[in-house]
PDB file of N, CA and C in Angstrom:
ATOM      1  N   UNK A   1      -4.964   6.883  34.738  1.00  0.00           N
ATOM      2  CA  UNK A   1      -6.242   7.344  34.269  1.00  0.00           C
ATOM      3  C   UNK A   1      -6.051   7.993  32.896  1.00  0.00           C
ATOM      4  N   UNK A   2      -6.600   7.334  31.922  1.00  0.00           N
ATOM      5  CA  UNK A   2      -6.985   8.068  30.327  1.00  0.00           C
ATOM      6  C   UNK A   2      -6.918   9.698  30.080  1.00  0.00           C
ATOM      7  N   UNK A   3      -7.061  10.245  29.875  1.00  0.00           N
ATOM      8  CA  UNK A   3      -7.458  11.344  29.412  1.00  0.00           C
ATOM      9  C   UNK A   3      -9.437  11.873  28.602  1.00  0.00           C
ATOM     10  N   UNK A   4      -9.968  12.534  29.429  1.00  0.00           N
ATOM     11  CA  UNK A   4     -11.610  12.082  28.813  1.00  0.00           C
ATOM     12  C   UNK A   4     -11.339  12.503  27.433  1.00  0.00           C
ATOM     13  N   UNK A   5     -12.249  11.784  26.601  1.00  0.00           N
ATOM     14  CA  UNK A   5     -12.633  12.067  25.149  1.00  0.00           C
ATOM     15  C   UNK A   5     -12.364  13.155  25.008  1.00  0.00           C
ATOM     16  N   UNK A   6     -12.057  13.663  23.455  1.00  0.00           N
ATOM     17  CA  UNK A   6     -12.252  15.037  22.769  1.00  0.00           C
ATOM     18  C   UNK A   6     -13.311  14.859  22.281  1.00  0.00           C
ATOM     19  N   UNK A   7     -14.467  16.303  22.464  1.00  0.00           N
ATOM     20  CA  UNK A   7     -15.592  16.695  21.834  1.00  0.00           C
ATOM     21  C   UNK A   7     -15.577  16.362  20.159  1.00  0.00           C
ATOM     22  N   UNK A   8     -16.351  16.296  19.504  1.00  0.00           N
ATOM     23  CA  UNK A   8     -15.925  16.500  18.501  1.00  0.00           C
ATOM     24  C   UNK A   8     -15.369  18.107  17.767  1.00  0.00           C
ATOM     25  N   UNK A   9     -16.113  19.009  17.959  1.00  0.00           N
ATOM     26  CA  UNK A   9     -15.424  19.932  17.496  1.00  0.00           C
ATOM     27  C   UNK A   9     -14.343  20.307  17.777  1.00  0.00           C
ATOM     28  N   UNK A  10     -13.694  19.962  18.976  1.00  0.00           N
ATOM     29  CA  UNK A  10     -12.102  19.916  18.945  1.00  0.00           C
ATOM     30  C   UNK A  10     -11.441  18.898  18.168  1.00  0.00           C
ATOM     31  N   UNK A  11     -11.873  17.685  17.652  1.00  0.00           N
ATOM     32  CA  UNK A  11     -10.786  17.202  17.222  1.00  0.00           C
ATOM     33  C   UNK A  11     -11.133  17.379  15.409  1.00  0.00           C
ATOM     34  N   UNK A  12     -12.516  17.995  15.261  1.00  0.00           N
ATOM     35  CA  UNK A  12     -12.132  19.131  13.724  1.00  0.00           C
ATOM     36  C   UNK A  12     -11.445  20.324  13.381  1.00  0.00           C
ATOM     37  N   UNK A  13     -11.174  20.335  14.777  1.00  0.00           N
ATOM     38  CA  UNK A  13      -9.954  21.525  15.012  1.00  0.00           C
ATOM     39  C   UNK A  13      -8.412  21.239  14.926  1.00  0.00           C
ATOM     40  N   UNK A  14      -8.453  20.213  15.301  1.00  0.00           N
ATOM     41  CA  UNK A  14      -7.149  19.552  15.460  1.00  0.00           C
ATOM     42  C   UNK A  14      -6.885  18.319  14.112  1.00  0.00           C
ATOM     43  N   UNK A  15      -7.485  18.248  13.598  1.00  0.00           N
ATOM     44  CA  UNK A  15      -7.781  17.012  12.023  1.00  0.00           C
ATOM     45  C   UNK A  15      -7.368  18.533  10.726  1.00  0.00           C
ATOM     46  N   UNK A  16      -8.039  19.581  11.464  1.00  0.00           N
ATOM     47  CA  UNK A  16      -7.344  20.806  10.229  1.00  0.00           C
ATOM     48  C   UNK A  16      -6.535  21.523  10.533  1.00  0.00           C
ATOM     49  N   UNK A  17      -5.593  21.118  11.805  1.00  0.00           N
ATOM     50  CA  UNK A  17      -4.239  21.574  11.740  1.00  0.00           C
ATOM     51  C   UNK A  17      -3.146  20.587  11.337  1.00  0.00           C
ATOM     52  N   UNK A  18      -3.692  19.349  11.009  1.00  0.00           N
ATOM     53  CA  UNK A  18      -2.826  17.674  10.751  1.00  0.00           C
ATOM     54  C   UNK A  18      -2.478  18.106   9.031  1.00  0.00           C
ATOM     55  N   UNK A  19      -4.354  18.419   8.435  1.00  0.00           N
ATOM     56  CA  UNK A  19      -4.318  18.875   7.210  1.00  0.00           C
ATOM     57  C   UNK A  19      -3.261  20.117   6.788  1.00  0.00           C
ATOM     58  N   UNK A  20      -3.316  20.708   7.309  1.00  0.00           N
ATOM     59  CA  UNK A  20      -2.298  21.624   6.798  1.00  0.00           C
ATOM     60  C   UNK A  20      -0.576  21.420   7.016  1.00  0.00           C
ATOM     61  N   UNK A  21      -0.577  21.304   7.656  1.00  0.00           N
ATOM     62  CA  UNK A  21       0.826  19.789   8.089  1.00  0.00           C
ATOM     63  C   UNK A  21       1.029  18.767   6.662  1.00  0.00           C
ATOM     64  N   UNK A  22      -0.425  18.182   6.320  1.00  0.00           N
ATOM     65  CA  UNK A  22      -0.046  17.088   5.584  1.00  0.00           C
ATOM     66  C   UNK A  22       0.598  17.500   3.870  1.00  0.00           C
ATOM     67  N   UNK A  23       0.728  18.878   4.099  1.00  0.00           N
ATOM     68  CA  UNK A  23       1.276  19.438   2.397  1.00  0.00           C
ATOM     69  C   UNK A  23       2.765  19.516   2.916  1.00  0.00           C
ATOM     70  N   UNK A  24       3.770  18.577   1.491  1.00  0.00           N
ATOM     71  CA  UNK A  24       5.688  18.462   2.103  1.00  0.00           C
ATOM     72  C   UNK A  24       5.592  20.295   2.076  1.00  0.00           C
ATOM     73  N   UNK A  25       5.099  21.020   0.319  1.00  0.00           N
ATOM     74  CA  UNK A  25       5.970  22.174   1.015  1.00  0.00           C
ATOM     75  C   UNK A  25       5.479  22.700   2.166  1.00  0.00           C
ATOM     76  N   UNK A  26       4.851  22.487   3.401  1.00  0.00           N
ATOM     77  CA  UNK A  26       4.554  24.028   4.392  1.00  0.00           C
ATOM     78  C   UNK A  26       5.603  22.980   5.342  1.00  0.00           C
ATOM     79  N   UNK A  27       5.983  21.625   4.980  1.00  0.00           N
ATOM     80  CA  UNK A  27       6.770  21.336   6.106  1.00  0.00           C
ATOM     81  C   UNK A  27       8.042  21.708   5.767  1.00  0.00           C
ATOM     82  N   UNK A  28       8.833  21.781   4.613  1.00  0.00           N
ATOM     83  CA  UNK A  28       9.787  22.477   3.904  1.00  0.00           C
ATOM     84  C   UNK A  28       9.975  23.656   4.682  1.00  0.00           C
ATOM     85  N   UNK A  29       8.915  24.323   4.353  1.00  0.00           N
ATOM     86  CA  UNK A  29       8.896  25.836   4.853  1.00  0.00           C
ATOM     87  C   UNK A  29       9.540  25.819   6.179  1.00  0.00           C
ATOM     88  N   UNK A  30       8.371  25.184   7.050  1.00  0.00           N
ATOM     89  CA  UNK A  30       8.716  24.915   8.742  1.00  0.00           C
ATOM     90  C   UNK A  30      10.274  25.119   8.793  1.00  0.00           C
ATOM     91  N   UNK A  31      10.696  23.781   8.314  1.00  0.00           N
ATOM     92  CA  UNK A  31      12.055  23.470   8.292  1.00  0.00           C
ATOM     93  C   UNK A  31      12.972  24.770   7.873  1.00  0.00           C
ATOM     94  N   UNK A  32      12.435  25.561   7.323  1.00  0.00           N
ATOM     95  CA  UNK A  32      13.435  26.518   6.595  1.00  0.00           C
ATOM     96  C   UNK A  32      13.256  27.765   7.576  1.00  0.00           C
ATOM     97  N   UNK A  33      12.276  27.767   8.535  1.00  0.00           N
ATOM     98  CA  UNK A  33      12.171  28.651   9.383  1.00  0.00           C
ATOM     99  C   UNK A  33      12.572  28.112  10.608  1.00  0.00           C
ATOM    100  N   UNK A  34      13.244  26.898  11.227  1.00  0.00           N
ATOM    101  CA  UNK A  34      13.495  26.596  11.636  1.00  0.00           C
ATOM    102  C   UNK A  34      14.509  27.487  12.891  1.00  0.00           C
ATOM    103  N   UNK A  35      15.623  28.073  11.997  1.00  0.00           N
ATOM    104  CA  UNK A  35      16.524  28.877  12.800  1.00  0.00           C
ATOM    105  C   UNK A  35      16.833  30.429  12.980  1.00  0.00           C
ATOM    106  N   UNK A  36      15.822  30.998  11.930  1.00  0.00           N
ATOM    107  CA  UNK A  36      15.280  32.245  12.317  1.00  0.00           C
ATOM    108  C   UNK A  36      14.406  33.090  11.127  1.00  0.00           C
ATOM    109  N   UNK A  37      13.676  34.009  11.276  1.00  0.00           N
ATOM    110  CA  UNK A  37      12.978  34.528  10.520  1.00  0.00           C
ATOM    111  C   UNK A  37      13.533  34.886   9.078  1.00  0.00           C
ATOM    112  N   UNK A  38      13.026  34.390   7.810  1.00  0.00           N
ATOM    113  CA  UNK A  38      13.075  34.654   6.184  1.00  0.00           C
ATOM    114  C   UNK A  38      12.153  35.004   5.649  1.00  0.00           C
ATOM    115  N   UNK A  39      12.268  36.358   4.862  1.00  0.00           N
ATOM    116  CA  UNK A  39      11.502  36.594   3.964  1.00  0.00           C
ATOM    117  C   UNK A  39      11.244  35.668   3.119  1.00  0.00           C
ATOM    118  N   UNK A  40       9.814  36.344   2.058  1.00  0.00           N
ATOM    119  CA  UNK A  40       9.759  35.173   1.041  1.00  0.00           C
ATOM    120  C   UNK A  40      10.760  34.716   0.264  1.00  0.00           C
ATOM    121  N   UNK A  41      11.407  35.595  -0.211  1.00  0.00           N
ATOM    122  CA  UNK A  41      12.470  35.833  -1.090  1.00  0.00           C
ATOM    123  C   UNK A  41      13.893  35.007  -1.123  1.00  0.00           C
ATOM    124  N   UNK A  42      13.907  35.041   0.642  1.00  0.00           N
ATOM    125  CA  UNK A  42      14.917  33.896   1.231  1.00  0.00           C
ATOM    126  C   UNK A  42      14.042  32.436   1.061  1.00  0.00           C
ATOM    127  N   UNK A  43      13.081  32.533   1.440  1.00  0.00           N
ATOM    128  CA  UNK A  43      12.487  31.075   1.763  1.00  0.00           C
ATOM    129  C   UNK A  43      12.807  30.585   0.257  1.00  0.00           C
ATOM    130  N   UNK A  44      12.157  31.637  -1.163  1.00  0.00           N
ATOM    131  CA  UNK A  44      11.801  30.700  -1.979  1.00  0.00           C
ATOM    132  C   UNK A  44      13.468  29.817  -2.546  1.00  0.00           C
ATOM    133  N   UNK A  45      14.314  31.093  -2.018  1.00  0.00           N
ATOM    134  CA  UNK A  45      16.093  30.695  -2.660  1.00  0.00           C
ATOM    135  C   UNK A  45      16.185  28.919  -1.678  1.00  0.00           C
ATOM    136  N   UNK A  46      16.097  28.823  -0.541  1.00  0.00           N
ATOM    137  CA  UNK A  46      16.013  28.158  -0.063  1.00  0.00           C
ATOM    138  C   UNK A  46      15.896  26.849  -0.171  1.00  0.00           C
ATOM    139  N   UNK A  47      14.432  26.703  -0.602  1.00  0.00           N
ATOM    140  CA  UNK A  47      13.440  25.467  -0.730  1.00  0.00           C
ATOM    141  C   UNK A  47      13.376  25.296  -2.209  1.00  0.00           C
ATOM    142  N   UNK A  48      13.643  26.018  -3.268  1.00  0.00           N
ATOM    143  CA  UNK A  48      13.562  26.093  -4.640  1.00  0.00           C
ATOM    144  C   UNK A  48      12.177  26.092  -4.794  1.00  0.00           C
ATOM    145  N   UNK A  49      10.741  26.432  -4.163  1.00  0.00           N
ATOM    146  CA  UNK A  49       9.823  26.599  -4.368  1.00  0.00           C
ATOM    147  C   UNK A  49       9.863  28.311  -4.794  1.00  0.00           C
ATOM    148  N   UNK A  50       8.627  28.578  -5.590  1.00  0.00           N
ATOM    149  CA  UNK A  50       8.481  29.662  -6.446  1.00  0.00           C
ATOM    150  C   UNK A  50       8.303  30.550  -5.325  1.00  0.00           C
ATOM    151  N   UNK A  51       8.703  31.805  -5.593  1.00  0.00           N
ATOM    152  CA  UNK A  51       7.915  33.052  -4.641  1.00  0.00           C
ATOM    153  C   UNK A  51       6.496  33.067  -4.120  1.00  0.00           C
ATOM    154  N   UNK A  52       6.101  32.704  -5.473  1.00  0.00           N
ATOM    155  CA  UNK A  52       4.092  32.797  -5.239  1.00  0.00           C
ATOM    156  C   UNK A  52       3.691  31.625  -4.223  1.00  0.00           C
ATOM    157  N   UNK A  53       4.130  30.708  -4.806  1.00  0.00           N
ATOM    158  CA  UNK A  53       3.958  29.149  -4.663  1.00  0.00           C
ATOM    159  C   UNK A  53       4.262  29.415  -2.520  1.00  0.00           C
ATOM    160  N   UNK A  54       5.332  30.131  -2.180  1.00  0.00           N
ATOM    161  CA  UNK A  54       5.701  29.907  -0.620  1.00  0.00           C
ATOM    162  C   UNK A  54       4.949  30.736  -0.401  1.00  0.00           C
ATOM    163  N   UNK A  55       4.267  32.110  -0.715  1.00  0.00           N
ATOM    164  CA  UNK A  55       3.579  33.226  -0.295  1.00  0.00           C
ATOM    165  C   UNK A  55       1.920  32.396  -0.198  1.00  0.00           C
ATOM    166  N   UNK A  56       1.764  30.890  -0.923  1.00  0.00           N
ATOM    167  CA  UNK A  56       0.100  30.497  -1.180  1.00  0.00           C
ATOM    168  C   UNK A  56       0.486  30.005   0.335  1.00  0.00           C
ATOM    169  N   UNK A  57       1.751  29.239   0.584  1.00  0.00           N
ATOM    170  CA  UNK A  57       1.513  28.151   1.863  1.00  0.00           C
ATOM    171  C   UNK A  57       2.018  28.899   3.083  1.00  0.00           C
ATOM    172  N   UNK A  58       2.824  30.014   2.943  1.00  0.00           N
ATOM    173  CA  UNK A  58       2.800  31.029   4.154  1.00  0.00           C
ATOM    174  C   UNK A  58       1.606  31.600   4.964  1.00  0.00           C
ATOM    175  N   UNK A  59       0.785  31.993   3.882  1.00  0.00           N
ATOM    176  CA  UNK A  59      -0.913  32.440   4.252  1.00  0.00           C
ATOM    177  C   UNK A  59      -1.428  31.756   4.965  1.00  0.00           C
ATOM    178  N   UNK A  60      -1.484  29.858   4.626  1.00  0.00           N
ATOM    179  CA  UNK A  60      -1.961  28.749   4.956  1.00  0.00           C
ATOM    180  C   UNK A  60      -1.744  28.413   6.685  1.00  0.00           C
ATOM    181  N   UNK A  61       0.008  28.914   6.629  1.00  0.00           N
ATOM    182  CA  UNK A  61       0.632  28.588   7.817  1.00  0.00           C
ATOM    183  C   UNK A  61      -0.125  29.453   8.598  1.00  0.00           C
ATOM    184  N   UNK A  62       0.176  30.616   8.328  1.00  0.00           N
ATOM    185  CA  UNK A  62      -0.462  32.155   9.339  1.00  0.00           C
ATOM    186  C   UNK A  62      -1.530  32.016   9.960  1.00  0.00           C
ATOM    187  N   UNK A  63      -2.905  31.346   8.544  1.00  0.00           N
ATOM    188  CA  UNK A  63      -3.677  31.143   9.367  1.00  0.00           C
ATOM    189  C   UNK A  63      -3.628  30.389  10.425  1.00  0.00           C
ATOM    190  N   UNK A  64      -3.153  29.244  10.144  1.00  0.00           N
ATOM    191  CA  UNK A  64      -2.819  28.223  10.996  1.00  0.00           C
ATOM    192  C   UNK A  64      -2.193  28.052  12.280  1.00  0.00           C
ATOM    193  N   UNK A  65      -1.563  29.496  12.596  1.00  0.00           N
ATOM    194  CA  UNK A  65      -0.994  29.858  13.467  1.00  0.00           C
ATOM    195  C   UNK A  65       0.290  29.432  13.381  1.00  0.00           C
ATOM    196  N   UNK A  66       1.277  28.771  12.512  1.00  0.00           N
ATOM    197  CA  UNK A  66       2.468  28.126  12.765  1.00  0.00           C
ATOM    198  C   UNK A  66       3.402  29.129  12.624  1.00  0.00           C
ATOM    199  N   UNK A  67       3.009  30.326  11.706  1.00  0.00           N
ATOM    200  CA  UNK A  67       3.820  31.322  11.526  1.00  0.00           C
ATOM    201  C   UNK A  67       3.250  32.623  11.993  1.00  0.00           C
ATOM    202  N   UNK A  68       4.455  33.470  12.465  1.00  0.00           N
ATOM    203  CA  UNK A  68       3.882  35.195  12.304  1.00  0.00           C
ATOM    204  C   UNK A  68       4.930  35.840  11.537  1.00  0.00           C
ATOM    205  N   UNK A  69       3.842  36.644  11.116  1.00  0.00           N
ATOM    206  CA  UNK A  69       4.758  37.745  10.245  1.00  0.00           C
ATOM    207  C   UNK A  69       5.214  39.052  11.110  1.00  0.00           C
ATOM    208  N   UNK A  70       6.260  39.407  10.291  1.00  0.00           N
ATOM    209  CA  UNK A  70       6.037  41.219  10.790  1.00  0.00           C
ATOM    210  C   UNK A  70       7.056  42.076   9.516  1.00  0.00           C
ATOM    211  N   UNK A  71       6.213  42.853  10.019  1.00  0.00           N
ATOM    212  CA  UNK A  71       7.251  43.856   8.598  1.00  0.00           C
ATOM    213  C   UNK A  71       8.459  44.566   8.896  1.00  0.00           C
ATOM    214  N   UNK A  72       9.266  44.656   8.569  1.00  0.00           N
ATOM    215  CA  UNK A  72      10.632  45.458   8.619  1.00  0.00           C
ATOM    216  C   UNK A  72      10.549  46.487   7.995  1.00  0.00           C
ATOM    217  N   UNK A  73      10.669  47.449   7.562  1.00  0.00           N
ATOM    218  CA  UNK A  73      10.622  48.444   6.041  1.00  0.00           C
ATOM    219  C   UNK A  73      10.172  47.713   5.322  1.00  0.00           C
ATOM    220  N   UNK A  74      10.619  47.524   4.344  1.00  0.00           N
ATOM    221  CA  UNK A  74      10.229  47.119   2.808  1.00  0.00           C
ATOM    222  C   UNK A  74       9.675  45.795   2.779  1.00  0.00           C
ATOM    223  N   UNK A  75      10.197  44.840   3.827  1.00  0.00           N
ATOM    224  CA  UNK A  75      10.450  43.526   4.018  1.00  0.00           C
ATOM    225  C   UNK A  75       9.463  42.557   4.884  1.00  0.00           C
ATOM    226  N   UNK A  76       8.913  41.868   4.137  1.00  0.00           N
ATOM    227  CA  UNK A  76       7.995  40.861   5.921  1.00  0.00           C
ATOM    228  C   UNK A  76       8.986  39.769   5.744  1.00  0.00           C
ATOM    229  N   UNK A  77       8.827  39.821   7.122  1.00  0.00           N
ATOM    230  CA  UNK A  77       9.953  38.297   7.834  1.00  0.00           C
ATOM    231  C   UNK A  77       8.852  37.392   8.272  1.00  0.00           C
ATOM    232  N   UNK A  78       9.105  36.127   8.108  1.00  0.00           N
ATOM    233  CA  UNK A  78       7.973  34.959   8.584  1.00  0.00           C
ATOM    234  C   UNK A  78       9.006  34.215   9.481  1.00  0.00           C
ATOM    235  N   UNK A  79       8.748  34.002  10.871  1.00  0.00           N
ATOM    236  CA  UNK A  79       9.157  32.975  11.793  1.00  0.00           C
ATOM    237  C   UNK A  79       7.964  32.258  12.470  1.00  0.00           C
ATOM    238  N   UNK A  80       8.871  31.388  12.874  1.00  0.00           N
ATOM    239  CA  UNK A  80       7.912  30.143  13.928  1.00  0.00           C
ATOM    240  C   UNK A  80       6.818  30.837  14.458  1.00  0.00           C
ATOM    241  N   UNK A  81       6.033  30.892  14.896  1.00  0.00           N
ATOM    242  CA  UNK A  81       5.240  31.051  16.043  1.00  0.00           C
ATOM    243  C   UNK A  81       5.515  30.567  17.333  1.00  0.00           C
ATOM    244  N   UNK A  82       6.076  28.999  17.726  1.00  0.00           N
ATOM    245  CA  UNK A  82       6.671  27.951  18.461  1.00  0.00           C
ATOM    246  C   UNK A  82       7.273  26.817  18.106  1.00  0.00           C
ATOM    247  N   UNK A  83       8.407  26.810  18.626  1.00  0.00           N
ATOM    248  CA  UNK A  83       9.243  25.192  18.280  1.00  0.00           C
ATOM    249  C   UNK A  83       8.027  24.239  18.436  1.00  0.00           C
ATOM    250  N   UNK A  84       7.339  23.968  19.482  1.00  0.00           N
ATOM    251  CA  UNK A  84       6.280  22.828  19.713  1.00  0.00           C
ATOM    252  C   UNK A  84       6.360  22.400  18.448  1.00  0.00           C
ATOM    253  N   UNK A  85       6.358  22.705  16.801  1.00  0.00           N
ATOM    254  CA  UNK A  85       5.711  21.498  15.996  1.00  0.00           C
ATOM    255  C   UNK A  85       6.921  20.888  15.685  1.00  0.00           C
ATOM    256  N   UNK A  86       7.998  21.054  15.918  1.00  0.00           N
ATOM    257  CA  UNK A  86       9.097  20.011  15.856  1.00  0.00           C
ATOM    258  C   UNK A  86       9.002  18.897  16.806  1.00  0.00           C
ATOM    259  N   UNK A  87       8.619  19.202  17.721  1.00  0.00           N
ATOM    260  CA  UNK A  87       8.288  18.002  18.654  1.00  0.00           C
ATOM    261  C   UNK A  87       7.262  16.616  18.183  1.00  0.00           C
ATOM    262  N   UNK A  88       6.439  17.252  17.382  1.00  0.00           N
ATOM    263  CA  UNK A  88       5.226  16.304  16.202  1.00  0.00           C
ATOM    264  C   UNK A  88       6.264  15.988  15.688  1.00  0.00           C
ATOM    265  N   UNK A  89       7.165  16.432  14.868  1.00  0.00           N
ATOM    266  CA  UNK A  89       7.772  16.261  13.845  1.00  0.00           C
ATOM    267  C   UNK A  89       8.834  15.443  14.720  1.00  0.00           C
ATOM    268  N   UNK A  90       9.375  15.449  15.433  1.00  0.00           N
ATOM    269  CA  UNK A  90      10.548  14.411  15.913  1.00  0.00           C
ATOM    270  C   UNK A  90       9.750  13.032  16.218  1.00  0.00           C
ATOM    271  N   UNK A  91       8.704  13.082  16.570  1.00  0.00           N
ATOM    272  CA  UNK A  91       7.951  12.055  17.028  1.00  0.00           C
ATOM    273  C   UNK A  91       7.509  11.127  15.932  1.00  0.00           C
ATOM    274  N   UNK A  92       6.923  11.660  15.032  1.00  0.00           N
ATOM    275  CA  UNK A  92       6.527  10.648  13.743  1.00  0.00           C
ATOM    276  C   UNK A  92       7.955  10.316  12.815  1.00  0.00           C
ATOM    277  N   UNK A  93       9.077  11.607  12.852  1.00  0.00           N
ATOM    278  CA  UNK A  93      10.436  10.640  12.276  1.00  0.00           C
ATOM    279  C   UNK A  93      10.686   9.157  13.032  1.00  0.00           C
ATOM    280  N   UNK A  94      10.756   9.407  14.539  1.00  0.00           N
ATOM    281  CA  UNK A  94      11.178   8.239  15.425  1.00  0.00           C
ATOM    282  C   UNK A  94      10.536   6.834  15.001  1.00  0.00           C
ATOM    283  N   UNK A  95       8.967   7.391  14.976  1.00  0.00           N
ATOM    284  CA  UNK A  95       8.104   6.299  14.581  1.00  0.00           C
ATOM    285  C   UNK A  95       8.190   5.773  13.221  1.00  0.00           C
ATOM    286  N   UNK A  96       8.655   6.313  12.248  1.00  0.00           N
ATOM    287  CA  UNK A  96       8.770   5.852  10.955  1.00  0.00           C
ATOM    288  C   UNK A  96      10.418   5.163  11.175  1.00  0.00           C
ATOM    289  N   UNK A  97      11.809   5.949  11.405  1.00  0.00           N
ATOM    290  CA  UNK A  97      12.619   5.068  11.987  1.00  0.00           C
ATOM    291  C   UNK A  97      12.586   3.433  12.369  1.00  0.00           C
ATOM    292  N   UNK A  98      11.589   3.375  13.086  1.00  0.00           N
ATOM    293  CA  UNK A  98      11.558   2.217  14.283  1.00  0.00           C
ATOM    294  C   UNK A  98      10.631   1.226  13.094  1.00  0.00           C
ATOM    295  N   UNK A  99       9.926   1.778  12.507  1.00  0.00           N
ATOM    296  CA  UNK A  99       9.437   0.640  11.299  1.00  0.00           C
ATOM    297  C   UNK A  99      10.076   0.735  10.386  1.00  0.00           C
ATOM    298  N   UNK A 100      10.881   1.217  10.270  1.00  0.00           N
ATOM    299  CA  UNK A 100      11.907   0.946   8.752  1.00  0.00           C
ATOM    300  C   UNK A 100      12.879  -0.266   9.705  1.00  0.00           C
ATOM    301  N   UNK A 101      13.706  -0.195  10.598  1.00  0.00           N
ATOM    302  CA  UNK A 101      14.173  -1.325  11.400  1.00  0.00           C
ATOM    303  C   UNK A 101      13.646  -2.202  11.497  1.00  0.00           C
ATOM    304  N   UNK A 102      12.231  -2.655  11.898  1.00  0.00           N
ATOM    305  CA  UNK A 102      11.560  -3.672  11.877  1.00  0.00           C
ATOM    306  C   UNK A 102      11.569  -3.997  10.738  1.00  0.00           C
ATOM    307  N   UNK A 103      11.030  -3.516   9.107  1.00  0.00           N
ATOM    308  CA  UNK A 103      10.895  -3.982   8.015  1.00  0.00           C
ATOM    309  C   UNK A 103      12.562  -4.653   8.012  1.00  0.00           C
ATOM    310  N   UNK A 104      13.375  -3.911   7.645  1.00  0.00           N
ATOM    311  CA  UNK A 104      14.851  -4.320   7.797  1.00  0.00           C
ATOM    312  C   UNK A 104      14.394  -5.677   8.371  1.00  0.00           C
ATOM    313  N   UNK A 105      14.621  -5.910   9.529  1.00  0.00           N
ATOM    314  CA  UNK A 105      15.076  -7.022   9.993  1.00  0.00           C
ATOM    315  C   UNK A 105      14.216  -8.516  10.110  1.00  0.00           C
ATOM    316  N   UNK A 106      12.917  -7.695   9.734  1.00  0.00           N
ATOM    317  CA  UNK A 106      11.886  -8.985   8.870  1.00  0.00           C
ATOM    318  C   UNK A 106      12.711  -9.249   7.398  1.00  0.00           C
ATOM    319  N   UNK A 107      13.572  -8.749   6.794  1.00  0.00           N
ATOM    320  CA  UNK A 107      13.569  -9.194   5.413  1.00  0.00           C
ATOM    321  C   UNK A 107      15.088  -9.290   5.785  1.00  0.00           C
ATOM    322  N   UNK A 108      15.841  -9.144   7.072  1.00  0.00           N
ATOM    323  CA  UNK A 108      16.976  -9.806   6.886  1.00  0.00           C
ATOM    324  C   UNK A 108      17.132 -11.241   6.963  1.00  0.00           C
ATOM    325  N   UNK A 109      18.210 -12.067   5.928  1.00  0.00           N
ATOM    326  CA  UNK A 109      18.022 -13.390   6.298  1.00  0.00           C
ATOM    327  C   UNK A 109      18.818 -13.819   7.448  1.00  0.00           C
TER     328      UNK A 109
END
C-alpha cells in the first residue's frame, strides 16, 4: 500500500528545505560539521569560505533547523541538529554513482 498524498502545504514545506540544501556552500558547511561542533572561525578556515559569507548560510541552516547553536564564553559552536541529512545525502551520491556507470558503459565500446 502507497503512502496517501502530501497536502500541499507540506510539501511547500518540504520543497523549502530541498531549497536550502540546493546552495554547495550550506552543504560544505554540513559536511564540515559533520564530526563535531565549529565555530565560525573554524568553519570559515575549513571550507575557505569567508567568515561573513558562512555566518549568511549558518543563519539559513538554523532556520532551517539543520543546525543549533550554543554559546561557550566568547564563542558560538554550530553542530548538526541530526545525522538524518546524511542519509539524503548518501542516497542521491548512490543515485548519481549508478548513472555515471550506466553513462560509462553506454559509451564503452
Amino acid at each position: 500500500m502507497s503512502p496517501a498524498p502530501l497536502a500541499p502545504a507540506v510539501l511547500d514545506l518540504v520543497a523549502d528545505r530541498f531549497r536550502v540544501l540546493g546552495e554547495p556552500a550550506r552543504l560544505t558547511l554540513l559536511q564540515a560539521l559533520r564530526h563535531a561542533p565549529r565555530t565560525v572561525g573554524e568553519l570559515a578556515e575549513a571550507t575557505g569560505l569567508s567568515p561573513a559569507n558562512v555566518s549568511k548560510h549558518l543563519q539559513i541552516l538554523h532556520a532551517a533547523r539543520f543546525v543549533e547553536r550554543r554559546k561557550e564564553g566568547l564563542h558560538v559552536y554550530y553542530g548538526l541538529a541530526g545525522t538524518d541529512i546524511f542519509r539524503l545525502c548518501d542516497i542521491m551520491c548512490d543515485r548519481l554513482a549508478a548513472e555515471a556507470r550506466r553513462q560509462q558503459q553506454a559509451l564503452a565500446p
